[in-house]
Protein backbone atom coordinates (compact mmCIF):
# COMPACT_ATOMS: atom_id res chain seq x y z
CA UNK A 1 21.14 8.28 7.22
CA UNK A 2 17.94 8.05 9.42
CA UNK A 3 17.45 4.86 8.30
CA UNK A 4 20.09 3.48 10.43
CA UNK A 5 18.65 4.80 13.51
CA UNK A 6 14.91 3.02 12.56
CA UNK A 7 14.60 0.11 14.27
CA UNK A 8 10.67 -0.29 15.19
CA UNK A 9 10.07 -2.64 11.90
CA UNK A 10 11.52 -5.51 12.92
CA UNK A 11 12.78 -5.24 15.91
CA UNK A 12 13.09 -8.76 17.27
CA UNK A 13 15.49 -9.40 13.89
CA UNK A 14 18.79 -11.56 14.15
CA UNK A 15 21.15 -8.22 12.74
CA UNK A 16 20.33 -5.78 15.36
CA UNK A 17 16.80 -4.74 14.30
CA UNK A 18 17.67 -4.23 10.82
CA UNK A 19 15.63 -4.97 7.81
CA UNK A 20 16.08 -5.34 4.10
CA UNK A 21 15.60 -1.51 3.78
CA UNK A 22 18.71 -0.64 5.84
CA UNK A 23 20.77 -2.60 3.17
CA UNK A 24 19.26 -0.14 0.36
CA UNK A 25 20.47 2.70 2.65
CA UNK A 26 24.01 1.54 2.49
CA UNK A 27 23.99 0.99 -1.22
CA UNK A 28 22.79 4.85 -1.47
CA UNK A 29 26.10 5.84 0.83
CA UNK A 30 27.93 3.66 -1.16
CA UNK A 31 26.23 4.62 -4.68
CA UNK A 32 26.49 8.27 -3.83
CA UNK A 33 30.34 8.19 -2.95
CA UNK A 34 31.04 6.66 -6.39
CA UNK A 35 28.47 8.87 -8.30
CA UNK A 36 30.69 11.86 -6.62
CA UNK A 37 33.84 10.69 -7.54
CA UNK A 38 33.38 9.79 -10.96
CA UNK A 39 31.72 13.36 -11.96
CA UNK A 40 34.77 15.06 -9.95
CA UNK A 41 36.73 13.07 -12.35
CA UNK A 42 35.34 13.83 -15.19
CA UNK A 43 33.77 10.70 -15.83
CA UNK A 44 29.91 11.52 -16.65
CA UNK A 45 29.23 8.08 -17.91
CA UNK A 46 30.23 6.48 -14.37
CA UNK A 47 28.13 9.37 -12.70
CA UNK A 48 25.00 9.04 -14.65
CA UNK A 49 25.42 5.09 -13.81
CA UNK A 50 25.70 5.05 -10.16
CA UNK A 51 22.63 7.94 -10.21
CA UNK A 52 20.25 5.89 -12.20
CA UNK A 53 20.93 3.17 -9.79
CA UNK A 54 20.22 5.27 -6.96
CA UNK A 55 17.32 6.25 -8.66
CA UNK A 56 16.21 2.78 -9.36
CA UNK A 57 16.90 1.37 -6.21
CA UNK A 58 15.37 3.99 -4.02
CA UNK A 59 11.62 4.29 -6.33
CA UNK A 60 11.84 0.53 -7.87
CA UNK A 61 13.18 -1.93 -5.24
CA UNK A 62 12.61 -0.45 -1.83
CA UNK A 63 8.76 0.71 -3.50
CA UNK A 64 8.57 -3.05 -4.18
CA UNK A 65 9.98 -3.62 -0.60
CA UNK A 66 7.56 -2.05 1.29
CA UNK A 67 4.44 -3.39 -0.98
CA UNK A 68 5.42 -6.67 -0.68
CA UNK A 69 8.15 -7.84 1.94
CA UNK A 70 8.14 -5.70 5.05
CA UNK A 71 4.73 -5.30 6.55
CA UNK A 72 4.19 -1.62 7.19
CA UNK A 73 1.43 0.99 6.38
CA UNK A 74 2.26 0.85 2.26
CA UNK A 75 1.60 -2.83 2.03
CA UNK A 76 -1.50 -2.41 4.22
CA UNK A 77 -2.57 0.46 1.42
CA UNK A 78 -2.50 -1.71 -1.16
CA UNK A 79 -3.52 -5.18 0.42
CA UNK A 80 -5.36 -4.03 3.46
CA UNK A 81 -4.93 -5.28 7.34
């Protein structure tokens, strides 16, 4: 949820600030809804999905993210200033 309220990486961008990260947030929101749902059905196959994907999404892509799209202190770790 915080990172709705972070605004300092791009702030001079066309949707209010936001940057590709914020659209990873609301895939977790989204992802964790559905992951809730299906276990309160019953459905562990659903819930492991939608988990995984959380999981992916939140190590793999925004990892990637931050390395090599937004410029930030992790991609100036790896690549230097």
């Amino acid at each position: 949820m915080i990172a709705f309220f972070v605004h300092e990486r791009r702030p001079d961008s066309p949707l209010f600030g936001l940057s590709p990260v914020h659209a990873l947030a609301a895939f977790v929101l989204f992802a964790s809804w559905r992951a809730y749902t299906a276990v309160r059905n019953g459905d562990v196959k659903a819930h492991r999905f939608w988990v995984l994907g959380i999981y992916a999404g939140s190590l793999v892509i925004n990892g990637a993210m931050n390395v090599f799209v937004v410029d930030g202190v992790t991609r100036d770790v790896f690549f230097g200033k």
